[in-house]
C-alpha atoms as a PDB file:
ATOM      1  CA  UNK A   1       0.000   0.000   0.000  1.00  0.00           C
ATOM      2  CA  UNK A   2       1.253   3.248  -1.114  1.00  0.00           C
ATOM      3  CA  UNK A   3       2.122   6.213   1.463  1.00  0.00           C
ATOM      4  CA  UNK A   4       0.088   9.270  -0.213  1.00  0.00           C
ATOM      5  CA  UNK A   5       1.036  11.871   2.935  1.00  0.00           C
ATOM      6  CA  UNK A   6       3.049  14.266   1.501  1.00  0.00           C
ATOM      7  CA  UNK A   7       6.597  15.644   2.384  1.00  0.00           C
ATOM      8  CA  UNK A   8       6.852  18.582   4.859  1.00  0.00           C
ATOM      9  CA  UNK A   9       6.333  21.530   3.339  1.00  0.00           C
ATOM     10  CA  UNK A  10       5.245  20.211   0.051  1.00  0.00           C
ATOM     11  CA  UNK A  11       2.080  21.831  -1.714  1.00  0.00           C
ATOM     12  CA  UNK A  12      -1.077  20.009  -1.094  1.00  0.00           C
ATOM     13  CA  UNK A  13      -3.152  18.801  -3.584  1.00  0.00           C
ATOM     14  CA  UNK A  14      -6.710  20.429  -3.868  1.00  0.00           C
ATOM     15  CA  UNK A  15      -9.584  18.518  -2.243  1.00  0.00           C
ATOM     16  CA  UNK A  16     -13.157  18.852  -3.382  1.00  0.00           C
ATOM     17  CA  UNK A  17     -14.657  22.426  -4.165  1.00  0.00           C
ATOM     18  CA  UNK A  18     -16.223  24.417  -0.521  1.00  0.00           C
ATOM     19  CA  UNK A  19     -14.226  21.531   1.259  1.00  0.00           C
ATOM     20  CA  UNK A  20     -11.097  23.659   3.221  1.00  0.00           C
ATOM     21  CA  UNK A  21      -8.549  21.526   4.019  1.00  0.00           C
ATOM     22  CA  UNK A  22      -6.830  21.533   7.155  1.00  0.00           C
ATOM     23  CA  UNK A  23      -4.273  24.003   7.744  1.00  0.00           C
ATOM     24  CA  UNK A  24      -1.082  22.277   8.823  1.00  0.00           C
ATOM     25  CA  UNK A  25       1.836  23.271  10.822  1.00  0.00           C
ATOM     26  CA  UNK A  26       3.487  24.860   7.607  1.00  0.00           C
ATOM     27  CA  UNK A  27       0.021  26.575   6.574  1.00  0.00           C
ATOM     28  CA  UNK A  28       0.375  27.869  10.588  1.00  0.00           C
ATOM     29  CA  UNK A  29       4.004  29.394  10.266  1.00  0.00           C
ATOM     30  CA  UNK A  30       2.997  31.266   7.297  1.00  0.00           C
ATOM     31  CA  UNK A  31      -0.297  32.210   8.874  1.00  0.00           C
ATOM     32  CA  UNK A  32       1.351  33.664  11.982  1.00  0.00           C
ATOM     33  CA  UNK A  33       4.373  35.520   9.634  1.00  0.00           C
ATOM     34  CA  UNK A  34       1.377  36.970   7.401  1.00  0.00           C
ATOM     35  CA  UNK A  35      -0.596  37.886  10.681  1.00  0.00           C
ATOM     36  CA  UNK A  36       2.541  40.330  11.796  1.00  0.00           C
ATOM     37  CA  UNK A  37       3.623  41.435   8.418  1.00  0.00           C
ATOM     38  CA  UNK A  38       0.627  41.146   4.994  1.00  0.00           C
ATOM     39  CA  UNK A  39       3.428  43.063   3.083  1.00  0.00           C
ATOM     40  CA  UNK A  40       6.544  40.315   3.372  1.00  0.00           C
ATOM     41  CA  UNK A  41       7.742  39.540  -0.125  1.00  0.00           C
ATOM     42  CA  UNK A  42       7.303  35.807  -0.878  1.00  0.00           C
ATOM     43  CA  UNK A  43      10.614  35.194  -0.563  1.00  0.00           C
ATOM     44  CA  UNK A  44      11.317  36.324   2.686  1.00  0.00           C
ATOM     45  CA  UNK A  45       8.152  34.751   3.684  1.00  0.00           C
ATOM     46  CA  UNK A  46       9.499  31.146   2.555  1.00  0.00           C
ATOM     47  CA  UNK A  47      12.453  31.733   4.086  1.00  0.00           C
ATOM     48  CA  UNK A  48      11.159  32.719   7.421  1.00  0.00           C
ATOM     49  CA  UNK A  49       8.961  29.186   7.205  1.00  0.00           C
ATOM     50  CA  UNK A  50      11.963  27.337   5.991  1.00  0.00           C
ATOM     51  CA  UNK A  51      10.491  26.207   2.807  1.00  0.00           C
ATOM     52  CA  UNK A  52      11.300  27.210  -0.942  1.00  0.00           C
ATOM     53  CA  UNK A  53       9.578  30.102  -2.543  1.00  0.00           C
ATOM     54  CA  UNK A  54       7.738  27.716  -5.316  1.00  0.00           C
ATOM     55  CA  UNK A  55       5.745  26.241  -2.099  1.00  0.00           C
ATOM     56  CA  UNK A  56       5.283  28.919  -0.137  1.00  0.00           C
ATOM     57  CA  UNK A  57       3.197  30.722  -3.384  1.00  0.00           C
ATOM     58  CA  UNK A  58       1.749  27.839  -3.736  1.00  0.00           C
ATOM     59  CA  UNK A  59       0.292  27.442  -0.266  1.00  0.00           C
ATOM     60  CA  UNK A  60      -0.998  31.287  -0.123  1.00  0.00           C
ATOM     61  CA  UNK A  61      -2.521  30.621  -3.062  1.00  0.00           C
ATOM     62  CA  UNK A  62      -4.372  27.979  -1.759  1.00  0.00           C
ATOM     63  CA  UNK A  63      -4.956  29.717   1.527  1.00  0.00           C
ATOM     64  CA  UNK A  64      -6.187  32.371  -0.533  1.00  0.00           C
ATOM     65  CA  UNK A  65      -8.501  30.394  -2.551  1.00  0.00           C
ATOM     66  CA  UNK A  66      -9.984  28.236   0.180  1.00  0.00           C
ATOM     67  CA  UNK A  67     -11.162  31.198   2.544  1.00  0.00           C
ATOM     68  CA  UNK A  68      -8.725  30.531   5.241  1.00  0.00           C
ATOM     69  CA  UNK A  69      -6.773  34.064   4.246  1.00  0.00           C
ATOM     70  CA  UNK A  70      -9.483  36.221   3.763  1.00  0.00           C
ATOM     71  CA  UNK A  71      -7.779  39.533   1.936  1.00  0.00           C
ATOM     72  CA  UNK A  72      -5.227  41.640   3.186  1.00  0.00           C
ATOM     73  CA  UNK A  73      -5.930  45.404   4.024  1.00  0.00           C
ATOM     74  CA  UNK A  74      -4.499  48.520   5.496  1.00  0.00           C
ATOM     75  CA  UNK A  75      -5.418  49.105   8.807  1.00  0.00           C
ATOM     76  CA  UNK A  76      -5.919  52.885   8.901  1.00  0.00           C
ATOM     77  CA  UNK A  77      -6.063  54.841  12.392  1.00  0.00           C
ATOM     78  CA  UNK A  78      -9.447  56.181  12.599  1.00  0.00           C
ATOM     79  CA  UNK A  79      -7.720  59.531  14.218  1.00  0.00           C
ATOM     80  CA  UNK A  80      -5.730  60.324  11.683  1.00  0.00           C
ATOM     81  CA  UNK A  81      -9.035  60.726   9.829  1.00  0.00           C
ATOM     82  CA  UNK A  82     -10.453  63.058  12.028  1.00  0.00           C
ATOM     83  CA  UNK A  83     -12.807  59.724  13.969  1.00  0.00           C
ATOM     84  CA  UNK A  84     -11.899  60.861  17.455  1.00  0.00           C
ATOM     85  CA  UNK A  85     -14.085  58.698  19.265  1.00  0.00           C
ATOM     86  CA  UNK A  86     -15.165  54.949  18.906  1.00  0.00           C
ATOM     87  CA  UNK A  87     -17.401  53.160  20.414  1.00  0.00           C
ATOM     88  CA  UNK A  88     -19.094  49.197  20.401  1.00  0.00           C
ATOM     89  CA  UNK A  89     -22.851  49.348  20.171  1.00  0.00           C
ATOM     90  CA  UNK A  90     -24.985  46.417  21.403  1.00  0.00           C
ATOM     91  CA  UNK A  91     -28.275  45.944  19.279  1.00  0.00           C
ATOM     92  CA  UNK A  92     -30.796  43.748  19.947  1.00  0.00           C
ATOM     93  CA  UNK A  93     -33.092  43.026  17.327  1.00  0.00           C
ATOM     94  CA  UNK A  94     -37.249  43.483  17.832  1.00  0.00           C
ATOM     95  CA  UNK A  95     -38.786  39.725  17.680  1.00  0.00           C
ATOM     96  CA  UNK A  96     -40.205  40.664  14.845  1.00  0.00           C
ATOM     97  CA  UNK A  97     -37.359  41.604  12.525  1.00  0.00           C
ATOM     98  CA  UNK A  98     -35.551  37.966  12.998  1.00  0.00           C
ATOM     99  CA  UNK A  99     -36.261  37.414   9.116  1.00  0.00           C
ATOM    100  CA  UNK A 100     -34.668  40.162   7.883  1.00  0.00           C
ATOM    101  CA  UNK A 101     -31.387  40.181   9.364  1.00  0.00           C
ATOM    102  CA  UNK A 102     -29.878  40.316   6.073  1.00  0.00           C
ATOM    103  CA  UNK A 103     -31.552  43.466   5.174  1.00  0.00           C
ATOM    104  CA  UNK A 104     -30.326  45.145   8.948  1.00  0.00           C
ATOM    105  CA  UNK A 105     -26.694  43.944   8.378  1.00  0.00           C
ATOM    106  CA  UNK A 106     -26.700  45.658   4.457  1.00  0.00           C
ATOM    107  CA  UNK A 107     -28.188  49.194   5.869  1.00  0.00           C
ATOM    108  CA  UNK A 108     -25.453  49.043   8.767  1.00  0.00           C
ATOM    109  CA  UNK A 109     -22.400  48.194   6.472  1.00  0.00           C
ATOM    110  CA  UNK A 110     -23.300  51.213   4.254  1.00  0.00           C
ATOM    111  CA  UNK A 111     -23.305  53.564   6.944  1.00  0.00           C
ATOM    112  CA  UNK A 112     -19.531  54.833   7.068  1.00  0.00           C
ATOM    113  CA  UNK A 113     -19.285  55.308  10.682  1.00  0.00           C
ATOM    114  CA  UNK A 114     -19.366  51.099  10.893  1.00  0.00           C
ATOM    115  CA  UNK A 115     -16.193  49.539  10.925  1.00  0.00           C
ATOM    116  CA  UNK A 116     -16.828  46.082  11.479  1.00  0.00           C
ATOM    117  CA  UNK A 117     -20.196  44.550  12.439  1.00  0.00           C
ATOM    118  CA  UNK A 118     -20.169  41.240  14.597  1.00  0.00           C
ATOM    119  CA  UNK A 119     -23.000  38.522  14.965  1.00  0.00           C
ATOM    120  CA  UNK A 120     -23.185  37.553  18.334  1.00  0.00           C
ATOM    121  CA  UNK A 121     -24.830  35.093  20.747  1.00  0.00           C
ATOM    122  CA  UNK A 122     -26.243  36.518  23.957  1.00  0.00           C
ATOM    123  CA  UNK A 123     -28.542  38.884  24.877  1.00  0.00           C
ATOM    124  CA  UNK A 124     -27.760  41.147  22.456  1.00  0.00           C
ATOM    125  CA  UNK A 125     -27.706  40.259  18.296  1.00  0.00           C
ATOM    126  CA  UNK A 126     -24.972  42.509  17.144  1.00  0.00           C
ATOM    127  CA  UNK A 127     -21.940  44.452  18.489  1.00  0.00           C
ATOM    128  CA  UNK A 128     -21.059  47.273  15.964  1.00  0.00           C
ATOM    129  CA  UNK A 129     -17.702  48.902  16.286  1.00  0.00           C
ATOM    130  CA  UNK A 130     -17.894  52.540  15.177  1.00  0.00           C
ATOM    131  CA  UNK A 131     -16.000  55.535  14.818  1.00  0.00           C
ATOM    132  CA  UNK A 132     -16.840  59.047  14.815  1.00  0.00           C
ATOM    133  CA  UNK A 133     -15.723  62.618  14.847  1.00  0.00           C
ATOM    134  CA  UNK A 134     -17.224  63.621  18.581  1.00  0.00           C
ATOM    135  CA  UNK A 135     -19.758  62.592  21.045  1.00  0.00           C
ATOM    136  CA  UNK A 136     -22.147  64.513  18.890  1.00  0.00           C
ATOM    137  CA  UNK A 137     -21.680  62.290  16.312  1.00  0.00           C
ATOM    138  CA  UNK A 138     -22.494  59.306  17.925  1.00  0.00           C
ATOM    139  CA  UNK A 139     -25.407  60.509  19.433  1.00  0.00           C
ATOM    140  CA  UNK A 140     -26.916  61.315  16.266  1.00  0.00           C
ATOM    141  CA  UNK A 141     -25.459  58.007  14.384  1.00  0.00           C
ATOM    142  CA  UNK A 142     -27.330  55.816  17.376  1.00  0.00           C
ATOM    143  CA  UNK A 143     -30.795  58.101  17.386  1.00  0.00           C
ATOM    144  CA  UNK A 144     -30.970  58.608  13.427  1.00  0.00           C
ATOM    145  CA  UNK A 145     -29.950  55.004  12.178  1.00  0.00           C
ATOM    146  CA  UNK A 146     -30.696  52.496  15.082  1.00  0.00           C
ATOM    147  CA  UNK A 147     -33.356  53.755  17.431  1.00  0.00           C
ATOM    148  CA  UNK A 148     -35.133  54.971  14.257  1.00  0.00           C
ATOM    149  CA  UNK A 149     -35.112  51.449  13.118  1.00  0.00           C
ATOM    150  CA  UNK A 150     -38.405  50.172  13.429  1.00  0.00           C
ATOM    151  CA  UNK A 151     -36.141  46.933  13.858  1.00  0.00           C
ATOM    152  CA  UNK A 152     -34.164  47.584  16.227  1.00  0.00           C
ATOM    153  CA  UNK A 153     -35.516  46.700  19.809  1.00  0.00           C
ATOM    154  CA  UNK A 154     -32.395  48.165  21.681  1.00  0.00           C
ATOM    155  CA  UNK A 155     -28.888  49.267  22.107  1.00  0.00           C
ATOM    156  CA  UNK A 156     -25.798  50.058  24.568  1.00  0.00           C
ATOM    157  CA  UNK A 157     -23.164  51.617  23.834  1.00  0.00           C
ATOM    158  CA  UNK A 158     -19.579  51.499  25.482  1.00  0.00           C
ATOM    159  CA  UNK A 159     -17.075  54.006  24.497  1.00  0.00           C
ATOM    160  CA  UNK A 160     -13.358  52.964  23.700  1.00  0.00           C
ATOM    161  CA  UNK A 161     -11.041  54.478  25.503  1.00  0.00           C
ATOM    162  CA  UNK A 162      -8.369  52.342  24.069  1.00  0.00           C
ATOM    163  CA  UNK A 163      -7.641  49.370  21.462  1.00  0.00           C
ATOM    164  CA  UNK A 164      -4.272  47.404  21.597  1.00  0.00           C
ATOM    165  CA  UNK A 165      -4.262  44.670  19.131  1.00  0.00           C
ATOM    166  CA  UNK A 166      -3.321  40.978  20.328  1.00  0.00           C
ATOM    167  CA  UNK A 167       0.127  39.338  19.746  1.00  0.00           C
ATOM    168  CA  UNK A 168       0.962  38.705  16.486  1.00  0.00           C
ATOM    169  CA  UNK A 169      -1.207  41.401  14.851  1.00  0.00           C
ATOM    170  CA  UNK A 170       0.190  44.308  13.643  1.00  0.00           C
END
């Protein structure tokens, strides 16, 4: 009976389309390299993983194209944009509006005081994190697009007084 694992390091072949497969050590290293640094040339990137160039394209590729990598972005202070204050806002959804979640979710991403918008379990539905120019702002971003909302039941909103990003993420 044949061995069919494949060497460390080596390129995997593709499974079955919407099937991910499972990131390995290798897929990890260059994970946790890309996580600190999105702009690393390929080559330094292999060479950090300890695996040749050819491969390590290879394997962001395929990170790439199965989902696992999602995109890679600029992360752009909010400040330096004039956004002086940010906040996460709790919603909870009216019982009636459970079916069109979809709908909520589109309005919210439009709005360009949204920076990310998270599904949540808990009392609450979503946590928005926003930023805005002043308190003003976000008075008027929570009373003219959320408690307008006929479906919006409720919100909370914490002010953040600081973000410091986890290990490993620049």
């Amino acid at each position: 009976m044949a061995d069919d694992r494949a060497a460390p390091g080596a390129p995997r072949a593709p499974g079955p389309k919407n099937v991910r497969p499972a990131v390995d050590a290798v897929d990890r290293a260059i994970l946790h390299v890309l996580a600190e640094d999105a702009r690393i040339t390929n080559a330094a990137l292999a060479q950090r993983v300890g695996i040749a160039p050819s491969t390590c394209l290879l394997r962001v590729r395929a990170l790439r194209a199965s989902g696992v990598i999602r995109g890679f972005h600029a992360d752009v202070d909010p400040e330096a944009l004039g956004l002086h204050l940010q906040a996460m806002i709790a919603v909870k959804l009216a019982a009636h509006a459970r079916g069109s979640m979809g709908p909520f979710v589109a309005r919210l991403r439009r709005q360009p005081e949204v920076l990310d918008v998270y599904f949540v379990a808990g009392a609450n539905d979503y946590l928005l994190h926003v930023a805005v120019a002043s308190t003003a702002a976000l008075r008027e971003f929570v009373a003219e697009h959320l408690s307008r909302d006929q479906d919006v039941a409720l919100t909370e909103t914490s002010l953040i007084f600081e973000h410091t990003r986890a290990a490993g993420r620049s």
